[in-house]
C-alpha atoms as a PDB file:
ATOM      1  CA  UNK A   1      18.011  20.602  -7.276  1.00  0.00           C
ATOM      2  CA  UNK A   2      19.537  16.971  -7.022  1.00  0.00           C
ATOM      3  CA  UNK A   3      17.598  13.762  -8.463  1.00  0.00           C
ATOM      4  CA  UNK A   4      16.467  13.173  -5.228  1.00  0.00           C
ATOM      5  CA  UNK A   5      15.638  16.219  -3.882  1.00  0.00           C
ATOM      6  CA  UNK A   6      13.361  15.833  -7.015  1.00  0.00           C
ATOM      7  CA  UNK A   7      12.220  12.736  -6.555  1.00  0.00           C
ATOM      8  CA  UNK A   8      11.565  13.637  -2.474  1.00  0.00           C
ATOM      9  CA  UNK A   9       8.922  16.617  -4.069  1.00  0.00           C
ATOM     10  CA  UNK A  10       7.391  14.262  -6.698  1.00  0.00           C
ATOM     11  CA  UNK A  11       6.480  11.927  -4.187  1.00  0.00           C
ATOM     12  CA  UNK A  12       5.203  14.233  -1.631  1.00  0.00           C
ATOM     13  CA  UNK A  13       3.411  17.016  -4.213  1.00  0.00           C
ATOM     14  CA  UNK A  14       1.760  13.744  -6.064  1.00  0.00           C
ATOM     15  CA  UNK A  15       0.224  12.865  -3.252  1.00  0.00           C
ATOM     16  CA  UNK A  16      -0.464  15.966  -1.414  1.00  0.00           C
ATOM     17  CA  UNK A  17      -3.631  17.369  -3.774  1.00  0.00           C
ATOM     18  CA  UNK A  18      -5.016  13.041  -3.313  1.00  0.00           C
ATOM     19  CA  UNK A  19      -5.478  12.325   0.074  1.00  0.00           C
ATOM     20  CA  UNK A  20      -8.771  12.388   2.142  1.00  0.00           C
ATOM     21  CA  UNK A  21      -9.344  12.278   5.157  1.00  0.00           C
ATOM     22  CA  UNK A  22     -10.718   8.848   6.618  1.00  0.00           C
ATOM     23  CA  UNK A  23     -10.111   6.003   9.333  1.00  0.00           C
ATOM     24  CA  UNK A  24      -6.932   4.058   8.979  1.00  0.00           C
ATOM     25  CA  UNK A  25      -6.495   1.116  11.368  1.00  0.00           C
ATOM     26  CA  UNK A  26      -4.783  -2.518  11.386  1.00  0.00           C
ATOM     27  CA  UNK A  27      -6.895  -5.348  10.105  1.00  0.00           C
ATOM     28  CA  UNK A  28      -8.769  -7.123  12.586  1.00  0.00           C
ATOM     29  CA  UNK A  29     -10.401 -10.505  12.053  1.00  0.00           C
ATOM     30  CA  UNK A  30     -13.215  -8.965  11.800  1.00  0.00           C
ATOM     31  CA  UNK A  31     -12.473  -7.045   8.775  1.00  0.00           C
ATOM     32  CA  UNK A  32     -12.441 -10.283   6.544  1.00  0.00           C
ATOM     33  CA  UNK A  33     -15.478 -10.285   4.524  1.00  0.00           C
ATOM     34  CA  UNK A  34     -15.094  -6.590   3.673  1.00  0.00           C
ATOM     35  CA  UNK A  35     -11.658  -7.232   2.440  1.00  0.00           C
ATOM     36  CA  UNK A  36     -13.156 -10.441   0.095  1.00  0.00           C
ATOM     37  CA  UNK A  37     -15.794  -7.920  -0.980  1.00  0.00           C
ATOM     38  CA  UNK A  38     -13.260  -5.394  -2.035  1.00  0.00           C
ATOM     39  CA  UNK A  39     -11.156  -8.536  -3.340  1.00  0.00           C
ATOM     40  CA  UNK A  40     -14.724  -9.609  -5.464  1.00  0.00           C
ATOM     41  CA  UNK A  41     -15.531  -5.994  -6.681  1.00  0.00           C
ATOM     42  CA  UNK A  42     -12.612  -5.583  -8.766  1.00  0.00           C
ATOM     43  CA  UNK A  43     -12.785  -8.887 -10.572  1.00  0.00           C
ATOM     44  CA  UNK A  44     -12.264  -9.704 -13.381  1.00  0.00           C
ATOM     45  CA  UNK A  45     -11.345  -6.299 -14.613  1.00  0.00           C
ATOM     46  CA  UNK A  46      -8.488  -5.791 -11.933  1.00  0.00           C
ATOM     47  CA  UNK A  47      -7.975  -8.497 -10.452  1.00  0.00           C
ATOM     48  CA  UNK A  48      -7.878 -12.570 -11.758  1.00  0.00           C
ATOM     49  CA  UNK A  49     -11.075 -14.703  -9.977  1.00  0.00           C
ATOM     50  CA  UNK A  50      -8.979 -17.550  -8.474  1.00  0.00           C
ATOM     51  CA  UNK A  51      -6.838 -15.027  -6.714  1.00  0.00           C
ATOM     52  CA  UNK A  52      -9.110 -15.286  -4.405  1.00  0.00           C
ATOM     53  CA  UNK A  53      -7.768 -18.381  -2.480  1.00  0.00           C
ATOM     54  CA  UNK A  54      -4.023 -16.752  -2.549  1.00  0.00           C
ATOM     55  CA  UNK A  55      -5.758 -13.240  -0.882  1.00  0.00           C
ATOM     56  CA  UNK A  56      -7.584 -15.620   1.840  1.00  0.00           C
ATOM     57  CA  UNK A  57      -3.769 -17.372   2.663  1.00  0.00           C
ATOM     58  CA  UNK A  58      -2.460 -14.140   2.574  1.00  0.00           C
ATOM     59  CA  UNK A  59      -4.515 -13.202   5.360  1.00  0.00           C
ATOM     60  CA  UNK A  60      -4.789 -16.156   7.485  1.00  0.00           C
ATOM     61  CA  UNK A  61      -0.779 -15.508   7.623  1.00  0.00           C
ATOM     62  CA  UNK A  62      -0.647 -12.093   8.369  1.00  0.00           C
ATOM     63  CA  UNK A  63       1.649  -9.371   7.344  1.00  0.00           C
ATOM     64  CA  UNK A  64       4.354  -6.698   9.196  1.00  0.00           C
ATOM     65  CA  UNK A  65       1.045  -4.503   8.671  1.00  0.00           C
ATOM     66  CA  UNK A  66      -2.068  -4.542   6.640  1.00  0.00           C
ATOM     67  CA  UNK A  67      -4.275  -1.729   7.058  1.00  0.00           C
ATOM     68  CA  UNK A  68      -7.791  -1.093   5.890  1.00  0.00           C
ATOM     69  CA  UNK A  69      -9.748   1.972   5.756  1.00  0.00           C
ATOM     70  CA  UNK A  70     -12.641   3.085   6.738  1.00  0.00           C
ATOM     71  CA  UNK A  71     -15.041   5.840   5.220  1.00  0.00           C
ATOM     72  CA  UNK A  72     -18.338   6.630   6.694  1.00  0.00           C
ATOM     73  CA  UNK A  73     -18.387   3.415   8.924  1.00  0.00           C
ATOM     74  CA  UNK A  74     -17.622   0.770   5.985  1.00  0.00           C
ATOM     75  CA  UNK A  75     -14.663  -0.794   4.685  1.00  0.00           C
ATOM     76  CA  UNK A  76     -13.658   0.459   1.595  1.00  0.00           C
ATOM     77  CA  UNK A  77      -9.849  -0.516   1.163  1.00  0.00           C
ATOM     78  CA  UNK A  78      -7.377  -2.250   2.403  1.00  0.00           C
ATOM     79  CA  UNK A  79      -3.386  -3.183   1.794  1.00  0.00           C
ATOM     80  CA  UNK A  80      -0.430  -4.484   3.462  1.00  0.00           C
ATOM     81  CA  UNK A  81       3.291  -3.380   4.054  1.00  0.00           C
ATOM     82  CA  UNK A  82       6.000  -6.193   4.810  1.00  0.00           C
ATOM     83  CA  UNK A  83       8.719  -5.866   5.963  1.00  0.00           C
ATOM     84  CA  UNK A  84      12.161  -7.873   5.608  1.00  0.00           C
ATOM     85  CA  UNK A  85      14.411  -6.062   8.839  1.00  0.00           C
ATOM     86  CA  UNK A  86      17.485  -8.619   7.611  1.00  0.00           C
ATOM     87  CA  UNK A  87      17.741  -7.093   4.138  1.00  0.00           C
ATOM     88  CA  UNK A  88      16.422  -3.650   4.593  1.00  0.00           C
ATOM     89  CA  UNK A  89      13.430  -3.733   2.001  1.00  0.00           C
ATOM     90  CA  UNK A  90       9.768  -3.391   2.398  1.00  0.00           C
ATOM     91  CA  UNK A  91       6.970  -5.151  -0.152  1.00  0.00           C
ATOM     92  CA  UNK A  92       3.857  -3.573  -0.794  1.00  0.00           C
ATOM     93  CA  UNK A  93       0.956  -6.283  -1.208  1.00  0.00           C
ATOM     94  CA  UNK A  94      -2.477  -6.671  -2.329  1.00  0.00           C
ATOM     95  CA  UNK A  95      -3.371  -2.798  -2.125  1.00  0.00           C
ATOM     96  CA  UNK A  96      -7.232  -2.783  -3.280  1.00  0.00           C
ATOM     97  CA  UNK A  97      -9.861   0.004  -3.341  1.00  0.00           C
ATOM     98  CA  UNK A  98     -13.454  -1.236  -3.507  1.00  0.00           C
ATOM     99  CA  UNK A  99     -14.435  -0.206  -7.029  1.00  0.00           C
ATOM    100  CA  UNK A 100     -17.268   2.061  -6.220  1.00  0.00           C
ATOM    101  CA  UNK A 101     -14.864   3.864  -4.735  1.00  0.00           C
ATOM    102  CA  UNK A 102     -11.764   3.970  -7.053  1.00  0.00           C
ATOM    103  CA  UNK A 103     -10.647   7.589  -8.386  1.00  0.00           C
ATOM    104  CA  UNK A 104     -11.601   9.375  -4.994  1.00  0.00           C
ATOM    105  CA  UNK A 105      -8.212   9.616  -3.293  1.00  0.00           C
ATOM    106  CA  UNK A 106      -8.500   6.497  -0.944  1.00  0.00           C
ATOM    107  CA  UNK A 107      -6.166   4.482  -2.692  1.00  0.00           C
ATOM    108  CA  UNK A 108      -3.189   7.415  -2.711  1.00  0.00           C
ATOM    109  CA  UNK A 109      -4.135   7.913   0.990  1.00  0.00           C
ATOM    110  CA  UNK A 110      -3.846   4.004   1.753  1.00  0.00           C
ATOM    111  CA  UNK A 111      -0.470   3.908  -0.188  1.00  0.00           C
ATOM    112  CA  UNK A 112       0.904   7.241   1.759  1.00  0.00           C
ATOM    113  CA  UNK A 113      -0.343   5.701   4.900  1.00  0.00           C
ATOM    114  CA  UNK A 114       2.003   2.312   4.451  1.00  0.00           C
ATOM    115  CA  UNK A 115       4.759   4.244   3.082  1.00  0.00           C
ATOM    116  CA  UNK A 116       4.955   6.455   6.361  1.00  0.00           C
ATOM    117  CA  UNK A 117       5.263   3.079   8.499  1.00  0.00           C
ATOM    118  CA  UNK A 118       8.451   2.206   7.211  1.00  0.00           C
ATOM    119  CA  UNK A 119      11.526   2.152   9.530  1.00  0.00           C
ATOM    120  CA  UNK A 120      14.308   3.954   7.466  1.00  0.00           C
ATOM    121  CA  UNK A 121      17.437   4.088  10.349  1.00  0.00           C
ATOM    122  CA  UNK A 122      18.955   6.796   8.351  1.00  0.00           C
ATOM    123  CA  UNK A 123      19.010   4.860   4.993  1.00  0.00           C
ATOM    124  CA  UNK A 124      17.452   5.224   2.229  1.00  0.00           C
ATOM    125  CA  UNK A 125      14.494   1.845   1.962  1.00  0.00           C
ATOM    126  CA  UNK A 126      13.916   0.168  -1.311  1.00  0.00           C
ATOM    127  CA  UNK A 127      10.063  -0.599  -1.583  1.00  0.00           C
ATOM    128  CA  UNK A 128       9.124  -3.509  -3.779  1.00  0.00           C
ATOM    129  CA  UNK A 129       5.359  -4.115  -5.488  1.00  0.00           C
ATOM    130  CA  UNK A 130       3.802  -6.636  -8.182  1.00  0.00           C
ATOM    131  CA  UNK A 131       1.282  -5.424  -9.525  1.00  0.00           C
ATOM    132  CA  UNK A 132      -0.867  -5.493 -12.937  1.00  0.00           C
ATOM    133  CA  UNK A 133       0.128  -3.426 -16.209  1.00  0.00           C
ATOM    134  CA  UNK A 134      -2.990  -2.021 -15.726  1.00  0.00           C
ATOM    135  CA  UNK A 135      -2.081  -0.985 -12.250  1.00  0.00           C
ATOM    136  CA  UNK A 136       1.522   0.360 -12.958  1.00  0.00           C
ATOM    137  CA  UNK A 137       1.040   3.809 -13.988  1.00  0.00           C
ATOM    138  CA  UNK A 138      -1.248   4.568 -10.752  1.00  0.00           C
ATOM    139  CA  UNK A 139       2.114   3.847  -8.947  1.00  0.00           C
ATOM    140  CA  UNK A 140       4.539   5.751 -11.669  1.00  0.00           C
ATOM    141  CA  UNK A 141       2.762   8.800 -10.704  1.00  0.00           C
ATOM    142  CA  UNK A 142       4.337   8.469  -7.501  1.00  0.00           C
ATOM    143  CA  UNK A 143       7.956   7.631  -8.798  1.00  0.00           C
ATOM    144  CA  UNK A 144       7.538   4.023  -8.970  1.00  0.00           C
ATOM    145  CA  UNK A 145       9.606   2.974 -11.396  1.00  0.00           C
ATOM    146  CA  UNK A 146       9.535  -0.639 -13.738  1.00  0.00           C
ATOM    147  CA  UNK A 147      12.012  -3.229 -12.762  1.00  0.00           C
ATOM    148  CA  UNK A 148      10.797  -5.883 -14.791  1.00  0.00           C
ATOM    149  CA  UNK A 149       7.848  -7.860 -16.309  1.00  0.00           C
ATOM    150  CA  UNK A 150       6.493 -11.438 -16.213  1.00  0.00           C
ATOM    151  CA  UNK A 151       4.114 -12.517 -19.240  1.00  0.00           C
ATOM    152  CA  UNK A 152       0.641 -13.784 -18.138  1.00  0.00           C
ATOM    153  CA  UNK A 153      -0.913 -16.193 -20.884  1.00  0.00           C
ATOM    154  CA  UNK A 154      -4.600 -14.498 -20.895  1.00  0.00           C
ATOM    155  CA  UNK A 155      -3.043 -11.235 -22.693  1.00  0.00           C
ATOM    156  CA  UNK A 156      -0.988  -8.488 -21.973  1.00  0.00           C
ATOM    157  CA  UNK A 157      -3.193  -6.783 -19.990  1.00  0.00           C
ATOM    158  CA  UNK A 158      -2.740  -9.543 -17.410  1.00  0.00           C
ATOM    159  CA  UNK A 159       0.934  -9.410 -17.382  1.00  0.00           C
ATOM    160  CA  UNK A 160       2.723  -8.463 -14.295  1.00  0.00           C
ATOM    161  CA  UNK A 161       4.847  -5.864 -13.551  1.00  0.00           C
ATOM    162  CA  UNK A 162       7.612  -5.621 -10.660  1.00  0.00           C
ATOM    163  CA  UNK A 163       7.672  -2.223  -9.668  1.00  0.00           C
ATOM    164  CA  UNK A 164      10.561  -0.747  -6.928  1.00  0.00           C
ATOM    165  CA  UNK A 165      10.494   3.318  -5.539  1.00  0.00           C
ATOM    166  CA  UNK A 166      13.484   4.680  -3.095  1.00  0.00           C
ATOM    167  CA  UNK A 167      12.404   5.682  -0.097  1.00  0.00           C
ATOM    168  CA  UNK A 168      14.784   7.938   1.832  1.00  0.00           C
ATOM    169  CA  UNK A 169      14.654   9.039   5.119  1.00  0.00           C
ATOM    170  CA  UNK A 170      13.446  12.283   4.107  1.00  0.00           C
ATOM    171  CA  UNK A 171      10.920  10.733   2.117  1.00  0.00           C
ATOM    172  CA  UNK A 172       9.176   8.514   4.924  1.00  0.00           C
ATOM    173  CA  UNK A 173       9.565  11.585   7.395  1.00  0.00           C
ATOM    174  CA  UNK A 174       7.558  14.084   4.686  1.00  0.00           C
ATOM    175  CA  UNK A 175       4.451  11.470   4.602  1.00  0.00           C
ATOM    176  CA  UNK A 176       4.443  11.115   8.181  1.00  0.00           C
ATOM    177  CA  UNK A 177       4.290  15.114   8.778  1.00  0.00           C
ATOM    178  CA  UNK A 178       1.650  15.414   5.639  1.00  0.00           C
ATOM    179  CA  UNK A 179      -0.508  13.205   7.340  1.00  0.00           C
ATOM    180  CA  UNK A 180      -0.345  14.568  10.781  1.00  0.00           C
ATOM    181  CA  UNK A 181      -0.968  17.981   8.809  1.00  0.00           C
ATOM    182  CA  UNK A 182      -3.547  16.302   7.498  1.00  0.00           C
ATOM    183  CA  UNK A 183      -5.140  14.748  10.427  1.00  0.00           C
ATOM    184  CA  UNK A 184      -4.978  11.516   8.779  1.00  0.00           C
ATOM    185  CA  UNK A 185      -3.651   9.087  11.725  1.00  0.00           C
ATOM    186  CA  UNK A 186      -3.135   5.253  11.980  1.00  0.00           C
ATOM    187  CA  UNK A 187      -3.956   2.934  14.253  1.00  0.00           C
ATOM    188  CA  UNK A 188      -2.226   0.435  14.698  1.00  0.00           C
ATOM    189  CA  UNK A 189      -3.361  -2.793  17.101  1.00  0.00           C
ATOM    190  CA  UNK A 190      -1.605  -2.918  20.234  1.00  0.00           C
ATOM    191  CA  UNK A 191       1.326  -5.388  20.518  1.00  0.00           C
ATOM    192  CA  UNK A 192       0.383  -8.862  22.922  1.00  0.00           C
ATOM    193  CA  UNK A 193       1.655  -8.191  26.840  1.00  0.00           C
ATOM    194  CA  UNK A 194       4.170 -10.912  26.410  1.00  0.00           C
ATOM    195  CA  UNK A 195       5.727  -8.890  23.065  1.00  0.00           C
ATOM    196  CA  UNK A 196       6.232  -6.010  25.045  1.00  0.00           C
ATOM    197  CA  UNK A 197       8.235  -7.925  27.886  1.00  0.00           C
ATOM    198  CA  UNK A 198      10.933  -9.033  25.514  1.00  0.00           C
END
């Protein structure tokens, strides 16, 4: 078995035995105070208190995607995917679990559910994250590996981490048939009439 081949089965038997089944869909406007509640639920523990204002400009300018989900009716989590088409990279931004409902499986279902919605064109697609210390071996689990660290001055457990993961074709096309197997589907808003036209 090659590196990647390995790496291909990490990622996909890591988060097989995780996901649940729930609603995935784009944000909609409507979806803001749920997403400042999850924001507010994992403060101060995960998450600094004046990040608030950079989450709230975050939203107001959108994303290539940001997805929440949706279990029994409620918003419970919600993350975004962006993605650079000129340099063939993807960042993965502000993924957050309300934290009554952390260690259930919605945050590895979120995270499979952005990493399926990348475009690969037969290349492999370097995915890009910042995220806390804390935070950084939820995402080794799934192969991300540590590019680098910036020093916060409130203590090491508030330092952040740059994390990056490989995606190959194979990869993004083993989430999207795990999900499907799963029933786990994503809706995504439809595009403006005048985007279509051009």
């Amino acid at each position: 078995m090659s590196a990647q081949e390995f790496v291909e089965a990490s990622l996909v038997e890591a988060i097989t035995p995780k996901l649940v089944r729930c609603r995935i869909r784009e944000f909609h406007p409507d979806d803001l105070e749920a997403c400042f509640e999850i924001h507010r639920s994992n403060e101060p523990d995960y998450l600094e208190p004046d990040g608030m204002q950079g989450f709230v400009e975050f939203l107001a300018h959108g994303t290539s995607y940001f997805l929440v989900v949706e279990h029994n009716g409620q918003v419970i989590a919600c993350g975004g995917l962006e993605l650079a088409g000129d340099s063939n990279h993807a960042t993965l931004v502000y993924g957050l679990v309300h934290r009554k409902f952390h260690d259930q499986g919605f945050g590895t279902t979120l995270l499979a559910a952005r990493l399926s919605l990348l475009e690969h064109e037969g290349k492999p697609v370097p995915v890009w994250m910042s995220t806390s210390q804390a935070a950084a071996s939820f995402f080794g689990q799934f192969g991300f590996t540590l590019h680098s660290v910036t020093p916060n001055p409130v203590g090491p457990e508030r330092d952040q981490g740059l994390l990056w993961l490989s995606m190959t074709p194979e990869d993004i096309e083993a989430l999207r048939i795990l999900l499907a197997r799963r029933e786990i589907h994503i809706e995504l808003n439809p595009l403006p009439e005048d985007s279509e036209a051009e």
